[in-house]
Each structure stands twice: as C-alpha cells, then as structure tokens.
C-alpha atoms as a PDB file:
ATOM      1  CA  UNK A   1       7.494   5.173  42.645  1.00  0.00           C
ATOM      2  CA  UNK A   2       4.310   6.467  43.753  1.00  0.00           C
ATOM      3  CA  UNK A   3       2.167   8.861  42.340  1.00  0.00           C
ATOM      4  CA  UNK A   4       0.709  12.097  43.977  1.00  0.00           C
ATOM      5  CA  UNK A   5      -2.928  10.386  43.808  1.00  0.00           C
ATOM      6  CA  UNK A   6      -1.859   7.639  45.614  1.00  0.00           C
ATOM      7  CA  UNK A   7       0.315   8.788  48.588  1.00  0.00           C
ATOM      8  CA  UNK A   8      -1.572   9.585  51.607  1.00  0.00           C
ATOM      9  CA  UNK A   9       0.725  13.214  51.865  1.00  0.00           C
ATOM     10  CA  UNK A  10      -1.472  14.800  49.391  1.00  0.00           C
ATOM     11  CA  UNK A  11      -4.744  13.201  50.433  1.00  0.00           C
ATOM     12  CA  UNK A  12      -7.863  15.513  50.796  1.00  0.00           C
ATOM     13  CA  UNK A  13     -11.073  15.363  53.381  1.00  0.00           C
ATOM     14  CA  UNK A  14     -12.825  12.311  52.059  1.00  0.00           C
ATOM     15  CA  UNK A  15     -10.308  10.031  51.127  1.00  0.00           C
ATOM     16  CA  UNK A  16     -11.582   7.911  53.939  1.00  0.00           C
ATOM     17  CA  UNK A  17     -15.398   6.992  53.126  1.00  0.00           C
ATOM     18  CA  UNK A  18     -17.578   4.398  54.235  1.00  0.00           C
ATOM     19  CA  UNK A  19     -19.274   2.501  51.557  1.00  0.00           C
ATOM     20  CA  UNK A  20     -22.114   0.022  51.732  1.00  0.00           C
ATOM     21  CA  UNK A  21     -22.299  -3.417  51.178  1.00  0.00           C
ATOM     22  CA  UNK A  22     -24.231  -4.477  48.233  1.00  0.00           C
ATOM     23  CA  UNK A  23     -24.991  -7.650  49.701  1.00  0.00           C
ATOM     24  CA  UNK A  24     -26.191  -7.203  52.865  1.00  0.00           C
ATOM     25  CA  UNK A  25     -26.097  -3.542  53.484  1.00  0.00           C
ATOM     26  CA  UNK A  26     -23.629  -3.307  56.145  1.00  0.00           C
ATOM     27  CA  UNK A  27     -20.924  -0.208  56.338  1.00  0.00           C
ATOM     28  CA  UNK A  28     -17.468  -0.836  54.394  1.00  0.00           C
ATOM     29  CA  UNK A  29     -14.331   1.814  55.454  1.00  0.00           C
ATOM     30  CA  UNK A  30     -12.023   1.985  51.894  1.00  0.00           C
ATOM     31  CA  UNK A  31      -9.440   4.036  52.049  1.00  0.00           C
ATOM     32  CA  UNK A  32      -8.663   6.118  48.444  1.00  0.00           C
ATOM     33  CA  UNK A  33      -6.136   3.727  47.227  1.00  0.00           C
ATOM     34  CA  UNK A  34      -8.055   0.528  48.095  1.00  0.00           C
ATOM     35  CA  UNK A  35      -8.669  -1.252  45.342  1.00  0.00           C
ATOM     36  CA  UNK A  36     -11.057  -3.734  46.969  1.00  0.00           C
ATOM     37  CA  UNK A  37     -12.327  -4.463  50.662  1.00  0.00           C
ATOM     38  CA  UNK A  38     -14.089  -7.659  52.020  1.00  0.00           C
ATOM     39  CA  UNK A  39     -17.367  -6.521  54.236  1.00  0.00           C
ATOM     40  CA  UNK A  40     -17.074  -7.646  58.189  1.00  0.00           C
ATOM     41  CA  UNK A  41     -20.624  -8.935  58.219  1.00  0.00           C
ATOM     42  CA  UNK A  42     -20.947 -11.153  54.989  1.00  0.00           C
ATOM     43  CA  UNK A  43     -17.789 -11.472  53.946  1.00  0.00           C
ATOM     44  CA  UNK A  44     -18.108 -10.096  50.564  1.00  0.00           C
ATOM     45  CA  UNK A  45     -15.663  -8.477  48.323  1.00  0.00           C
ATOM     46  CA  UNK A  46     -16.112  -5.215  46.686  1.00  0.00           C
ATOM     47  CA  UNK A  47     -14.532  -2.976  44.678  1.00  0.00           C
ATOM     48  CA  UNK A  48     -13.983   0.952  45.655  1.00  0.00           C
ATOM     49  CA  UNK A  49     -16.718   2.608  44.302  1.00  0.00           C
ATOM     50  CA  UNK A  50     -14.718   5.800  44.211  1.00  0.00           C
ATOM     51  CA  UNK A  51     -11.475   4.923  42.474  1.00  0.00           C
ATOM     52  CA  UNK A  52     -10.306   6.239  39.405  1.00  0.00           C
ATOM     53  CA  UNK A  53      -8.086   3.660  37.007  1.00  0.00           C
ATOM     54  CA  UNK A  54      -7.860   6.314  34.481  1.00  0.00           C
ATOM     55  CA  UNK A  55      -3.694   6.608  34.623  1.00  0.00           C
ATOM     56  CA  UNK A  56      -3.591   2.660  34.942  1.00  0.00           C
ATOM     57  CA  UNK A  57      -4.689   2.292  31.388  1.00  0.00           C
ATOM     58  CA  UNK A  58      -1.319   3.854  30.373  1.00  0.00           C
ATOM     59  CA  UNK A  59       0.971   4.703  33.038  1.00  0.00           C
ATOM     60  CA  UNK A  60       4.458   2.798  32.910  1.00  0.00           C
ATOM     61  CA  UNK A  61       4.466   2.859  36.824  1.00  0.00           C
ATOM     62  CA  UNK A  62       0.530   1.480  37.505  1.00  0.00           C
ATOM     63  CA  UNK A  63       2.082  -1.865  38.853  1.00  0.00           C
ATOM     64  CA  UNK A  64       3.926  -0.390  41.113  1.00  0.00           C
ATOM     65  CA  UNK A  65       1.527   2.105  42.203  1.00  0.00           C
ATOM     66  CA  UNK A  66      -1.672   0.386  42.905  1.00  0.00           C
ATOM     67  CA  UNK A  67      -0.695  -3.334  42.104  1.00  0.00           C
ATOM     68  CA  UNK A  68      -1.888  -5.892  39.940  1.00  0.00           C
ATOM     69  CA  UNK A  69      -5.616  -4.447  39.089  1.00  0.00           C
ATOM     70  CA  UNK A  70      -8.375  -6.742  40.826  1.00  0.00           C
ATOM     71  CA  UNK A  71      -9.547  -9.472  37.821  1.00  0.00           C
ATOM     72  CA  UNK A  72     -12.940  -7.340  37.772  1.00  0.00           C
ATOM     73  CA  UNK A  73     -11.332  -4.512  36.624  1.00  0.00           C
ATOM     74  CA  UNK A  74      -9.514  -6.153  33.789  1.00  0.00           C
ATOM     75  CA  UNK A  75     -12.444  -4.573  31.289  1.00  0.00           C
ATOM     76  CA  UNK A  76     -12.314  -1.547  32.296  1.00  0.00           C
ATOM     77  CA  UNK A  77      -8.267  -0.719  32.176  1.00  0.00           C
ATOM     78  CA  UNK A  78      -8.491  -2.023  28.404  1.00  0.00           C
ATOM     79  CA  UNK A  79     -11.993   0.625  27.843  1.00  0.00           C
ATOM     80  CA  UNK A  80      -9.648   2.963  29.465  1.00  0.00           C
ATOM     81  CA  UNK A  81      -6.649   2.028  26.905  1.00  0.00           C
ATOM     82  CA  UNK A  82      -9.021   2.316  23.956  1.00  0.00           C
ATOM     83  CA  UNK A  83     -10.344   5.955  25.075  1.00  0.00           C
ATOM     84  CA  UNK A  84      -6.153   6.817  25.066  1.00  0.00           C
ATOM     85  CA  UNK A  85      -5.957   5.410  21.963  1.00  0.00           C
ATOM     86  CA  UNK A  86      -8.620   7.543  19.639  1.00  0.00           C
ATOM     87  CA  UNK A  87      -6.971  10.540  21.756  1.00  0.00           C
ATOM     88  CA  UNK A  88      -3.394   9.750  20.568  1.00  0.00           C
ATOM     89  CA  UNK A  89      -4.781   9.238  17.026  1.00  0.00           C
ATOM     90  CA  UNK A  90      -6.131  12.845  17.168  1.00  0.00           C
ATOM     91  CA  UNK A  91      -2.913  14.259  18.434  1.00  0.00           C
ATOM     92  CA  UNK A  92      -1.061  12.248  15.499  1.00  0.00           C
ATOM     93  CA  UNK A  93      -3.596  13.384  12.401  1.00  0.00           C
ATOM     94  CA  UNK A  94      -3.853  17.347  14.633  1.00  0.00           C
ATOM     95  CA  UNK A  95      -6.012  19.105  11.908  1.00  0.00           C
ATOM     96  CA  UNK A  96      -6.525  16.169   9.451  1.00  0.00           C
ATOM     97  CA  UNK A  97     -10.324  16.178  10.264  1.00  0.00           C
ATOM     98  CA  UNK A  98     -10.846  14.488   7.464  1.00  0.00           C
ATOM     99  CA  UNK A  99      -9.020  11.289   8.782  1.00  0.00           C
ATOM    100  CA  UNK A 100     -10.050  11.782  12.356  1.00  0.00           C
ATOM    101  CA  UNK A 101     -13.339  11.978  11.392  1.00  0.00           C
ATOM    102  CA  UNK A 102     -13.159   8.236   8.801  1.00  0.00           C
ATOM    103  CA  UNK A 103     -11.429   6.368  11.987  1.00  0.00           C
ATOM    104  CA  UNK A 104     -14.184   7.764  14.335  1.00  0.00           C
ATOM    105  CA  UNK A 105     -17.094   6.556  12.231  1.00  0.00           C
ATOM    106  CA  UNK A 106     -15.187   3.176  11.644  1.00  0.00           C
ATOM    107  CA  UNK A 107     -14.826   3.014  15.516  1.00  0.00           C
ATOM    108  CA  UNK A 108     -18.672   3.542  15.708  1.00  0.00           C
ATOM    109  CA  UNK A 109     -19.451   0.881  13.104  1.00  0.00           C
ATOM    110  CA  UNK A 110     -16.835  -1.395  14.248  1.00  0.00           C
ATOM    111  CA  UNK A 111     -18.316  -1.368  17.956  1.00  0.00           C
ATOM    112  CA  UNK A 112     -22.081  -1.949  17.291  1.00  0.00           C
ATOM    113  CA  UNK A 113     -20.349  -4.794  14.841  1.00  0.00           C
ATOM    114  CA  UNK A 114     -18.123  -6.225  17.375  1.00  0.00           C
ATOM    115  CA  UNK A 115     -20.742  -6.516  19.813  1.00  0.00           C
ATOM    116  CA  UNK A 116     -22.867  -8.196  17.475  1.00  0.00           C
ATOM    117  CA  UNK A 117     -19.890 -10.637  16.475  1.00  0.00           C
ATOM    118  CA  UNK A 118     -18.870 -11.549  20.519  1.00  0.00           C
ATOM    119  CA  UNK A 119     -15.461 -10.056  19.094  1.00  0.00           C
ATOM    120  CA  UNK A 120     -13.004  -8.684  21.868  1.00  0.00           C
ATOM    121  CA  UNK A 121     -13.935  -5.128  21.654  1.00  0.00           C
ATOM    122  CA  UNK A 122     -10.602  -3.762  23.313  1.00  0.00           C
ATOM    123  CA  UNK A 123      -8.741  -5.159  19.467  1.00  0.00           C
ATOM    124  CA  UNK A 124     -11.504  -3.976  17.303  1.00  0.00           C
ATOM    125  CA  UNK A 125     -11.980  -0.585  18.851  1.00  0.00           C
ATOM    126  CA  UNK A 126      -7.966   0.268  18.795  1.00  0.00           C
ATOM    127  CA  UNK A 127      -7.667  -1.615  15.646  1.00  0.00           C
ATOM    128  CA  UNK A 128     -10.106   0.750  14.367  1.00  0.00           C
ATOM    129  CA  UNK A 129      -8.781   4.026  15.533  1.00  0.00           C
ATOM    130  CA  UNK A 130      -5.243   2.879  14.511  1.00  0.00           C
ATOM    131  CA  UNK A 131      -6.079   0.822  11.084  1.00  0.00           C
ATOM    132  CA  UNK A 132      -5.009   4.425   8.841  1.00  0.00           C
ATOM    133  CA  UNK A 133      -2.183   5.691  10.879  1.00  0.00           C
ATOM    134  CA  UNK A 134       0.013   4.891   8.371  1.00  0.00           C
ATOM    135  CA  UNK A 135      -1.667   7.327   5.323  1.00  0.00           C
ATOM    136  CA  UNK A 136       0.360  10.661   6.233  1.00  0.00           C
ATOM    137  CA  UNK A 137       3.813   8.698   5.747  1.00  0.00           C
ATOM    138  CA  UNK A 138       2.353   7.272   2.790  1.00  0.00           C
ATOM    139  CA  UNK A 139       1.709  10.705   1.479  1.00  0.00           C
ATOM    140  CA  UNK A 140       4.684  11.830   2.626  1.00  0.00           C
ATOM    141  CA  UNK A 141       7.092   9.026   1.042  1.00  0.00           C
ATOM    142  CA  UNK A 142       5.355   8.229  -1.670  1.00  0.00           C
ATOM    143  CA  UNK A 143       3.045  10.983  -2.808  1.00  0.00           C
ATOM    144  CA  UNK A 144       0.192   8.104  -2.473  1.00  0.00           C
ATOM    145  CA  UNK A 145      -2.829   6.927  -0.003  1.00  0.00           C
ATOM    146  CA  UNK A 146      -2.466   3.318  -1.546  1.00  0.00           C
ATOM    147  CA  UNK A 147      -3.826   0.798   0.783  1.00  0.00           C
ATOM    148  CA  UNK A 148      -0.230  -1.186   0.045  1.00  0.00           C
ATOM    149  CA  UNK A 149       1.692   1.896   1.828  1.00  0.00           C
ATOM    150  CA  UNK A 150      -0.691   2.130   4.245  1.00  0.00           C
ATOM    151  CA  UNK A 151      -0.741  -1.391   5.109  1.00  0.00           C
ATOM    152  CA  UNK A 152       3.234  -0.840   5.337  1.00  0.00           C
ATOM    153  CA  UNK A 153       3.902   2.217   7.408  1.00  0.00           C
ATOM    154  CA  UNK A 154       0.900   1.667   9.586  1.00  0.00           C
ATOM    155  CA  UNK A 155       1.846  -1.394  11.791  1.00  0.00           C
ATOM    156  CA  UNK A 156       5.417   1.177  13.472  1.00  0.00           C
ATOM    157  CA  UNK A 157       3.819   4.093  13.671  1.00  0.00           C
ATOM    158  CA  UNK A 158       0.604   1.887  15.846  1.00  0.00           C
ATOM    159  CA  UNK A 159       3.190  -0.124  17.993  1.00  0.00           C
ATOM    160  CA  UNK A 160       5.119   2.406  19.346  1.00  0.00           C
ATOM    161  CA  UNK A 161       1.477   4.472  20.080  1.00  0.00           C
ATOM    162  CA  UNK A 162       0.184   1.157  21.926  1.00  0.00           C
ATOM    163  CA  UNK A 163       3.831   0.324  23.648  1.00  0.00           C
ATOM    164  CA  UNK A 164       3.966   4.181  24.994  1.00  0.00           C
ATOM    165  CA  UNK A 165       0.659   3.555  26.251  1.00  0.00           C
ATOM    166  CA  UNK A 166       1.619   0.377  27.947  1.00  0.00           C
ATOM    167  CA  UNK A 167      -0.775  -1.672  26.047  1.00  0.00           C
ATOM    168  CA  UNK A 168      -0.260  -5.683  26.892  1.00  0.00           C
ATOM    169  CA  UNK A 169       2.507  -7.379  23.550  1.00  0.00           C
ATOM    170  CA  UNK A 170      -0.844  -9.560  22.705  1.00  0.00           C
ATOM    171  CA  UNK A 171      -2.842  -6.964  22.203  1.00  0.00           C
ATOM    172  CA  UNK A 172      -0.072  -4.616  20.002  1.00  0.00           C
ATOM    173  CA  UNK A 173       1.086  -7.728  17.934  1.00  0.00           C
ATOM    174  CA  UNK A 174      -2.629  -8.950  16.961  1.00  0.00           C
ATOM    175  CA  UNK A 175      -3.520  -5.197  16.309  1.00  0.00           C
ATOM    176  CA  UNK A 176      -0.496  -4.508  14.163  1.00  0.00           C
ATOM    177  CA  UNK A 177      -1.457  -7.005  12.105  1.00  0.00           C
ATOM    178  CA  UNK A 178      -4.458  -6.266  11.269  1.00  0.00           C
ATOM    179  CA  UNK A 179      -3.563  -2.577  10.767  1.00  0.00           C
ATOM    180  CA  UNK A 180      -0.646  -4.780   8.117  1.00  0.00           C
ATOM    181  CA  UNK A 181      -3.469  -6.145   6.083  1.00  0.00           C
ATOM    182  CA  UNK A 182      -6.909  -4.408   7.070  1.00  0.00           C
ATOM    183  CA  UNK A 183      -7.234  -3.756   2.727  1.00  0.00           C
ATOM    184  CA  UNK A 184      -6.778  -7.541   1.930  1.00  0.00           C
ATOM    185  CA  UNK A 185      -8.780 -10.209   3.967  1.00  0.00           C
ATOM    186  CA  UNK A 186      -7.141 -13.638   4.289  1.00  0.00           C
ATOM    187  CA  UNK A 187      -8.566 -16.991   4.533  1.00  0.00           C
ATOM    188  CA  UNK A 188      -7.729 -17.411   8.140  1.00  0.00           C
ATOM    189  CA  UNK A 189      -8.582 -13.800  10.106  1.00  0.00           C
ATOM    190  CA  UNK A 190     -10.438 -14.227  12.501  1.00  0.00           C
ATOM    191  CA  UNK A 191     -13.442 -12.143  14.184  1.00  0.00           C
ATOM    192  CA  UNK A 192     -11.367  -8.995  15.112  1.00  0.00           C
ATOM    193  CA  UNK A 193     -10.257  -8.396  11.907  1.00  0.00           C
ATOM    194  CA  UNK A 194     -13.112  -9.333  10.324  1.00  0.00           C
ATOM    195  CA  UNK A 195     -14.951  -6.441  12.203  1.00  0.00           C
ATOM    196  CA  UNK A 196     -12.985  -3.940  11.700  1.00  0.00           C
ATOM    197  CA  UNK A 197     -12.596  -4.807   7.754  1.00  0.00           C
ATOM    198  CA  UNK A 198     -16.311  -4.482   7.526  1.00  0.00           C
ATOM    199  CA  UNK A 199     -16.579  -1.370   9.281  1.00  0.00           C
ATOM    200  CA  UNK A 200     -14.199   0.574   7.566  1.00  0.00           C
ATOM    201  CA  UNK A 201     -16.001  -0.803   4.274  1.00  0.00           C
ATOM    202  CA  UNK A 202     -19.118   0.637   5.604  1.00  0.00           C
ATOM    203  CA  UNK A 203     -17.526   3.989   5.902  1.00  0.00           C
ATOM    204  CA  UNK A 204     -15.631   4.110   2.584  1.00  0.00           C
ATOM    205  CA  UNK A 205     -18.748   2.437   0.590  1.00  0.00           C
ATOM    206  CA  UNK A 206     -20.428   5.844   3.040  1.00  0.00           C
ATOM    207  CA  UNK A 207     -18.104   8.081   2.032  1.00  0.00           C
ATOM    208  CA  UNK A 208     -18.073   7.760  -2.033  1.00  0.00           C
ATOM    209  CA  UNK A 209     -21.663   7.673  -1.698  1.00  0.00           C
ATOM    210  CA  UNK A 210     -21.622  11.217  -0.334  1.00  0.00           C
ATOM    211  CA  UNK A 211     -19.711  12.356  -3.429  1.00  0.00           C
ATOM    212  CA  UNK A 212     -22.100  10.414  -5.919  1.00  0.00           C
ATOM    213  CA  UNK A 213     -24.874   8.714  -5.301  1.00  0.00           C
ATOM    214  CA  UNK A 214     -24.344   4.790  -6.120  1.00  0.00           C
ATOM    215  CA  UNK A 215     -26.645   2.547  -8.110  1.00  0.00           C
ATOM    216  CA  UNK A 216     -28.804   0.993  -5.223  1.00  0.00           C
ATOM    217  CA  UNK A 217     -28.409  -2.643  -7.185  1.00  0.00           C
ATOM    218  CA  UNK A 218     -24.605  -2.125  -7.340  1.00  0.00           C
ATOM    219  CA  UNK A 219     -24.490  -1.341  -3.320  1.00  0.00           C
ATOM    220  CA  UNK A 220     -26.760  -4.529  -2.622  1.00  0.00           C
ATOM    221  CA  UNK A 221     -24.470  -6.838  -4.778  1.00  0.00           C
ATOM    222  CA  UNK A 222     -21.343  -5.512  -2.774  1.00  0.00           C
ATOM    223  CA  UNK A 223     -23.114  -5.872   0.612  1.00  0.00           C
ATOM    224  CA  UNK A 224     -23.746  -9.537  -0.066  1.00  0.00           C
ATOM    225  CA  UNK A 225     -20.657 -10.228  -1.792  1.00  0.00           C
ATOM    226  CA  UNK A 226     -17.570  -7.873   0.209  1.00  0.00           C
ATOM    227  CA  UNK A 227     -18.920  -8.322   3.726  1.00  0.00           C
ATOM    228  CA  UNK A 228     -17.221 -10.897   6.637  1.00  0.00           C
ATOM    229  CA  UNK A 229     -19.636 -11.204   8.963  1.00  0.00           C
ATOM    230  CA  UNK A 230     -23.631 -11.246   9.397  1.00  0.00           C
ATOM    231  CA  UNK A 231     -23.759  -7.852  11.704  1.00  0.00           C
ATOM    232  CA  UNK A 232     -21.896  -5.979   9.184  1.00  0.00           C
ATOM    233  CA  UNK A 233     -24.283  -7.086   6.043  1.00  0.00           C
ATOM    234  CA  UNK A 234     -26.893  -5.984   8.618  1.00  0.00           C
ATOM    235  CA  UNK A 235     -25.764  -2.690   9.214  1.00  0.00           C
ATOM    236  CA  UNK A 236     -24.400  -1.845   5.695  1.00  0.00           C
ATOM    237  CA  UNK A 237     -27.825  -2.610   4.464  1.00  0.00           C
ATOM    238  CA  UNK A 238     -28.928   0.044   7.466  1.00  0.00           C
ATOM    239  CA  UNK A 239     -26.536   2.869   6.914  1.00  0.00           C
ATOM    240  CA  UNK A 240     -26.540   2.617   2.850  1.00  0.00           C
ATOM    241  CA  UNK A 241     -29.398   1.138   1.559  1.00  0.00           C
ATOM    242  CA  UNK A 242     -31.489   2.851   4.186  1.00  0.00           C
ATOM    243  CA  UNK A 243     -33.413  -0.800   4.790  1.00  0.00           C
END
C-alpha cells in the first residue's frame, strides 16, 4: 500500500530539492519521501525539512508507507494525534458548542498545566479533549450529566476514537482511564491525571462563576484545598481570583 503522496507517479516539480546542512553548510539532495539524509561532507543526519507527517498521526497504512518514523519525529506524530483528536471531538459533539467549547478551555488549562508539571503532554492534551465524551449517552440513557455516567460511557466511546486514529494501546488504555475516573481522584494517579483533573476544575469552578459570582473566600479555600498539583493552584488563583 502506498499512498498518492508518496509514490513518485504523482510527484510534482520540486519533489527533488537540495537542502543545506545545518552543520556545516554543505548541499543535501532529499527526495519527497525521505525521511532523513546523512550530509556527504560532515556526515550529519537530518531530517527533510519539507515533509509532511500529517496522515502518519492516524493513517492505518503509515508503517507501510513511509516506515518506522525517525526517533526525532516521535513528538511530533503524537502533536499530530492530539490535533486529530480535538477535531474528532468536534465532529462527535457537531453543534454542542457548549461542550466543545468546556473541553477546549480544559485543553488550554490542561497544557500550560502540563507543561508546568513535566507531564506527557500527548495524555493530558487527548485526555482533555476526550475526558466528557461520554455526557451525550449519559443524557441520552439516563436523562442525566452525572459525573458517574459520564465516567461510565466515556472510556468506549474515547477508545474506539483513539484506536480509529491509530493511537499507540499505552496511550488509549492510560487515557481511558482517566476519562473512567477524571470526577474522583485516587490516592495513586499520577501527573497526567492529575493535570487534567485540575484543569477541568478550573473551567467548571470558571464556568459557575459566570452564572453567579462566588464568594472570593469560598474560591480561595477550594483552590488550596481541591487542587493536585502546584501549577494548577497557580493558575486557578490567575484565572478566578484574578491574583
């Protein structure tokens, strides 16, 4: 199997390019579907500045296709996988704005808090889009947004959106189960989850404070109390205490 962006057939002018070496400057030929080349003069590897590893984030045939990805690359297929993600979450919620618009804000928080935490930003960020995806069949079975059917429903409907997408079984179990329990901390998450549970509290604590405004010593006592980690006390105390 090889895709039309990868067989020569349906190549354009410019799919053979000279690049130059960042290392000593010399001239590199790649060819489009190179996903590396060593320069002549130094010896140095580098990768193709010009290819796109867009459809290698989800595409069932990338293996075959281009190969195992270079181990620099590695980051970027699973920023790639994310991006898919928030896009299949939109698709699944269509005109529920509402929703789409709580999981991007958690994604927001969850980010700036991940990087703050060294988390692996590739869990929290699809964690994050996914961590609701169970609320319409919650609605829909039980008449009810109750963080127990949520916590239920959620963890199918996100595996078979990661396993379509070709996301690694490490990365689908550990998300799944944080989407199982992202309501009810236990005494043994670890950073992910920890994350992504204070970014969504952000939002929520956000959100109810946009209906009514909440006693500022009530909001301080939950910051210190409710929040996992250091970077999400931080930016709670940023986003709704304005400090």
């Amino acid at each position: 199997m090889k895709c039309p962006g990868q067989d020569s057939r349906y190549w354009k002018p410019g799919a053979i390019f000279d690049a130059k070496c960042p290392e000593c400057g010399g001239e590199v030929e790649f060819f489009k579907d190179d996903t590396t080349r060593r320069c002549k003069n130094c010896g140095h590897r580098i990768l193709n500045p010009s290819m796109d590893f867009g459809c290698a984030s989800y595409c069932k045939y990338a293996a075959q296709c281009i190969g195992d990805l270079p181990p620099e690359l590695i980051a970027q297929k699973e920023d790639l996988l994310k991006d898919r993600v928030a896009l299949e979450m939109k698709r699944y919620f269509k005109q529920d704005f509402k929703r789409i618009g709580h999981a991007t804000r958690v994604a927001r928080y969850a980010e700036e808090i991940g990087k703050g935490e060294k988390g692996n930003l590739s869990v929290i960020l699809t964690a994050a889009y996914l961590h609701d995806i169970g609320i319409k069949d919650a609605e829909r079975l039980y008449q009810s947004t109750a963080a127990k059917y949520q916590e239920e429903l959620g963890p199918p409907i996100a595996r078979k959106i990661l396993e379509d997408l070709g996301a690694k079984d490490i990365l689908v179990e550990e998300v799944c189960d944080i989407v199982a329990h992202h309501h009810h901390p236990r005494n043994d998450d670890g950073v992910n989850f920890k994350c992504l549970y204070d970014a969504d509290l952000i939002a929520n604590l956000e959100e109810e404070q946009n209906k009514q405004t909440l006693n500022h010593d009530k909001l301080t006592d939950i910051i210190n109390k409710s929040f996992l980690t250091e970077t999400g006390k931080g930016l709670a105390k940023r986003v709704l205490l304005r400090v």
